[in-house]
Protein backbone atom coordinates (compact mmCIF):
# COMPACT_ATOMS: atom_id res chain seq x y z
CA UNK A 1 -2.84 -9.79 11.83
CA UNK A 2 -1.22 -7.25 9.92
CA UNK A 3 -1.94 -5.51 6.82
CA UNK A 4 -0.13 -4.00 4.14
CA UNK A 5 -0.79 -0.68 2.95
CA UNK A 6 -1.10 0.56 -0.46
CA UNK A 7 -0.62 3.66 -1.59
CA UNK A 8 -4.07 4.53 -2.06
CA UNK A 9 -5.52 4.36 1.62
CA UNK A 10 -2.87 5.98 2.89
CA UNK A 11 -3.36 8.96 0.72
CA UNK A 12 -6.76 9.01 1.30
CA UNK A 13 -6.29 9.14 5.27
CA UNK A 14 -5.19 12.50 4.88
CA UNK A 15 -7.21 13.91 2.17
CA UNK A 16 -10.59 14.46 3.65
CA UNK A 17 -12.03 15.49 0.64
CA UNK A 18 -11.17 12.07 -0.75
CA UNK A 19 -13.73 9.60 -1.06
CA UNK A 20 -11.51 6.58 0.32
CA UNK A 21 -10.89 8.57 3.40
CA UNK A 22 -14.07 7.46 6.30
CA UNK A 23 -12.92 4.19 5.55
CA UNK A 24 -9.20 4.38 5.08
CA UNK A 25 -9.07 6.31 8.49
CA UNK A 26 -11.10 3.58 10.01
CA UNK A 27 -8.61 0.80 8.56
CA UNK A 28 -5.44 2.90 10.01
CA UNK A 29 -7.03 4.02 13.44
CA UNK A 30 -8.11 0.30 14.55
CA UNK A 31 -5.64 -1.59 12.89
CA UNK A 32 -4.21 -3.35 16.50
CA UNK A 33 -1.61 -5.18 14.97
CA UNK A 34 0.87 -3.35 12.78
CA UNK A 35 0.52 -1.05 9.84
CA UNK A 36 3.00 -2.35 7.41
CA UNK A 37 4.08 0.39 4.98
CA UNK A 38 6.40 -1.06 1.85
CA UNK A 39 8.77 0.90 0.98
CA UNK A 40 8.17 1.24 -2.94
CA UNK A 41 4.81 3.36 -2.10
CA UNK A 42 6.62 6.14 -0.17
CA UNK A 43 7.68 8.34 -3.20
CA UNK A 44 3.98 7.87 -4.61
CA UNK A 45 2.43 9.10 -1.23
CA UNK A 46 4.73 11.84 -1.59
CA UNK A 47 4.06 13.15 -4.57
CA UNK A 48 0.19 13.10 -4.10
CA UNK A 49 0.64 14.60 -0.86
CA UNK A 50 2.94 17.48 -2.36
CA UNK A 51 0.94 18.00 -5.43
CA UNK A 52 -2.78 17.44 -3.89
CA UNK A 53 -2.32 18.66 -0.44
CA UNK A 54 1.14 20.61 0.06
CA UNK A 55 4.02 20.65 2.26
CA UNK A 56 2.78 20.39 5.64
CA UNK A 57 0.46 17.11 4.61
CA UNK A 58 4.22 15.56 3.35
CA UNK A 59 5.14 16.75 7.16
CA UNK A 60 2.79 15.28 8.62
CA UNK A 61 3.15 11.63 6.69
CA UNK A 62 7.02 12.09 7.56
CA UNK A 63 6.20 12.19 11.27
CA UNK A 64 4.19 9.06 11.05
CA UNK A 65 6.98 7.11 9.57
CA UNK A 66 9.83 8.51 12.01
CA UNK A 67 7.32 8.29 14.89
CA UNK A 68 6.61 4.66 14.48
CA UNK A 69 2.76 4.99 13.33
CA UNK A 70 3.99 2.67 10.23
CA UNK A 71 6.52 -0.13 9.85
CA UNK A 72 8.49 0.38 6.50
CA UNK A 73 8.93 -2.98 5.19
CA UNK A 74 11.46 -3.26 2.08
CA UNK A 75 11.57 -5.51 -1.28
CA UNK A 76 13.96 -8.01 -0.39
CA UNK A 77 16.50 -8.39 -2.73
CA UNK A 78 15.15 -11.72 -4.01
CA UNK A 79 11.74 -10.67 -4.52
CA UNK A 80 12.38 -8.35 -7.16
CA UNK A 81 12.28 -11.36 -9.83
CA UNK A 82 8.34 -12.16 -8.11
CA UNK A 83 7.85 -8.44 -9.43
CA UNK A 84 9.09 -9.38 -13.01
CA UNK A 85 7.36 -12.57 -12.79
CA UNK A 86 3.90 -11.01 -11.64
CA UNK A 87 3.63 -8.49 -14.17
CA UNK A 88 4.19 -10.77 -17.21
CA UNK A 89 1.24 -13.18 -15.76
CA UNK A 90 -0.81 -10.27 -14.81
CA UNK A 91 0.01 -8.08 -17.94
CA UNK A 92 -3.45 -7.60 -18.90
CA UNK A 93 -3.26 -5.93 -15.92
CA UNK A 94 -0.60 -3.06 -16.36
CA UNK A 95 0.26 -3.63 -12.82
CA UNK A 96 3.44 -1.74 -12.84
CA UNK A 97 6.80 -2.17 -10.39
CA UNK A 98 4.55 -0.72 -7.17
CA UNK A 99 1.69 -3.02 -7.20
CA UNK A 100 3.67 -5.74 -7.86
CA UNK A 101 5.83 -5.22 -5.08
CA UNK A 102 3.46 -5.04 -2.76
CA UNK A 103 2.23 -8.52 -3.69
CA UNK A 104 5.69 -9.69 -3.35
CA UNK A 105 6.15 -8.48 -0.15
CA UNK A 106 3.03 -9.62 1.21
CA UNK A 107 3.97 -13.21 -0.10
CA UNK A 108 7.70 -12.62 1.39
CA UNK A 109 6.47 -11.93 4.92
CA UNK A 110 2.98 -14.74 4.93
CA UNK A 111 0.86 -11.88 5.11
CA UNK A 112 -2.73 -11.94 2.79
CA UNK A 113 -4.30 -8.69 4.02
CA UNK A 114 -3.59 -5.56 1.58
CA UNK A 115 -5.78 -2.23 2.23
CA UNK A 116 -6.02 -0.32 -1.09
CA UNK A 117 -8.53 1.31 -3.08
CA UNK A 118 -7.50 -0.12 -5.89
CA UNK A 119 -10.18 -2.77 -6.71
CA UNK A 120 -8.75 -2.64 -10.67
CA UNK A 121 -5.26 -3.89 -10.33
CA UNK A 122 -5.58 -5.94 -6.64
CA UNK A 123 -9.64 -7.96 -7.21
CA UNK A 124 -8.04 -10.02 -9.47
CA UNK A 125 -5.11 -10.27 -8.05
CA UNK A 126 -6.88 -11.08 -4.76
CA UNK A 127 -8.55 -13.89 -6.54
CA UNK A 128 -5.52 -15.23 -7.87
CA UNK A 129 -2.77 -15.40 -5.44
CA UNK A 130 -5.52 -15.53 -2.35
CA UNK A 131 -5.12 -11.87 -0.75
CA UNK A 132 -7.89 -10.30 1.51
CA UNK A 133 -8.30 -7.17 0.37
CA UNK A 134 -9.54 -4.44 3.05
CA UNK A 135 -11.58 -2.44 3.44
C-alpha cells in the first residue's frame, strides 16, 4: 500500500543530523509501493532544505521529484473545503492549510498510511479519522 509523506520525514531523510532520519530513511528506502508526495509540502521541504542544509540538498530533493523517486499528488479542487472543514473540528489543534491537506488527500485517494514525525498534530488525528501513522 502506499503512504503519504509529510513534510517532516522527508526532511529528515536528508538531514543526517536529524533525529527522524534512521527511521525516515528506512520508511523511504523499503517503501515497495509508491511514495506519495502532496503537493502542499513541497515549498516547506524547500525551505528547510535551503535554510538547514543549502542549495545542493534542494538539488538533490529536485532530482527525486523529476526522477520519479516520489509521486506528487495534488489537492483536488474539491477537497479544499475538507481542509476548511478539518481545521475548524480540529482547531484545538492549530493544524494549519498543510496538515490538513494531507488528510484530505489521503481521504481523496482511500489511502490511511501517513509517515510524519509529527505525533502532535497527526495522533489525534490518527485516532479520529482512522489513519496509520508510520513509522
Amino acid at each position: 500500500m502506499s503512504v503519504l509523506l509529510d513534510t517532516g520525514i522527508v526532511y529528515a531523510y536528508y538531514d543526517r543530523s536529524d533525529a527522524w532520519h534512521v527511521r525516515s530513511r528506512k520508511v523511504i528506502e523499503q517503501e515497495q509501493r509508491g511514495l506519495l508526495l502532496p503537493a502542499p509540502v513541497i515549498p516547506e521541504i524547500d525551505h528547510l532544505l535551503g535554510i538547514r542544509l543549502g542549495p545542493k540538498s534542494r538539488q538533490t530533493f529536485y532530482a527525486g521529484i523529476v526522477g520519479g523517486a516520489y509521486l506528487v499528488c495534488d489537492l483536488p479542487q474539491d477537497r479544499y473545503a475538507r481542509v476548511a472543514e478539518l481545521n475548524r473540528r480540529f482547531e484545538d489543534l492549530d493544524l494549519g492549510f498543510v496538515d490538513a491537506a494531507i488528510v484530505a488527500i489521503a481521504e481523496s485517494l482511500g489511502l490511511s498510511r501517513v509517515a510524519t514525525t509529527d505525533r502532535r498534530h497527526f495522533a489525534p488525528l490518527a485516532s479520529a479519522l482512522s489513519l496509520d501513522l508510520v513509522p
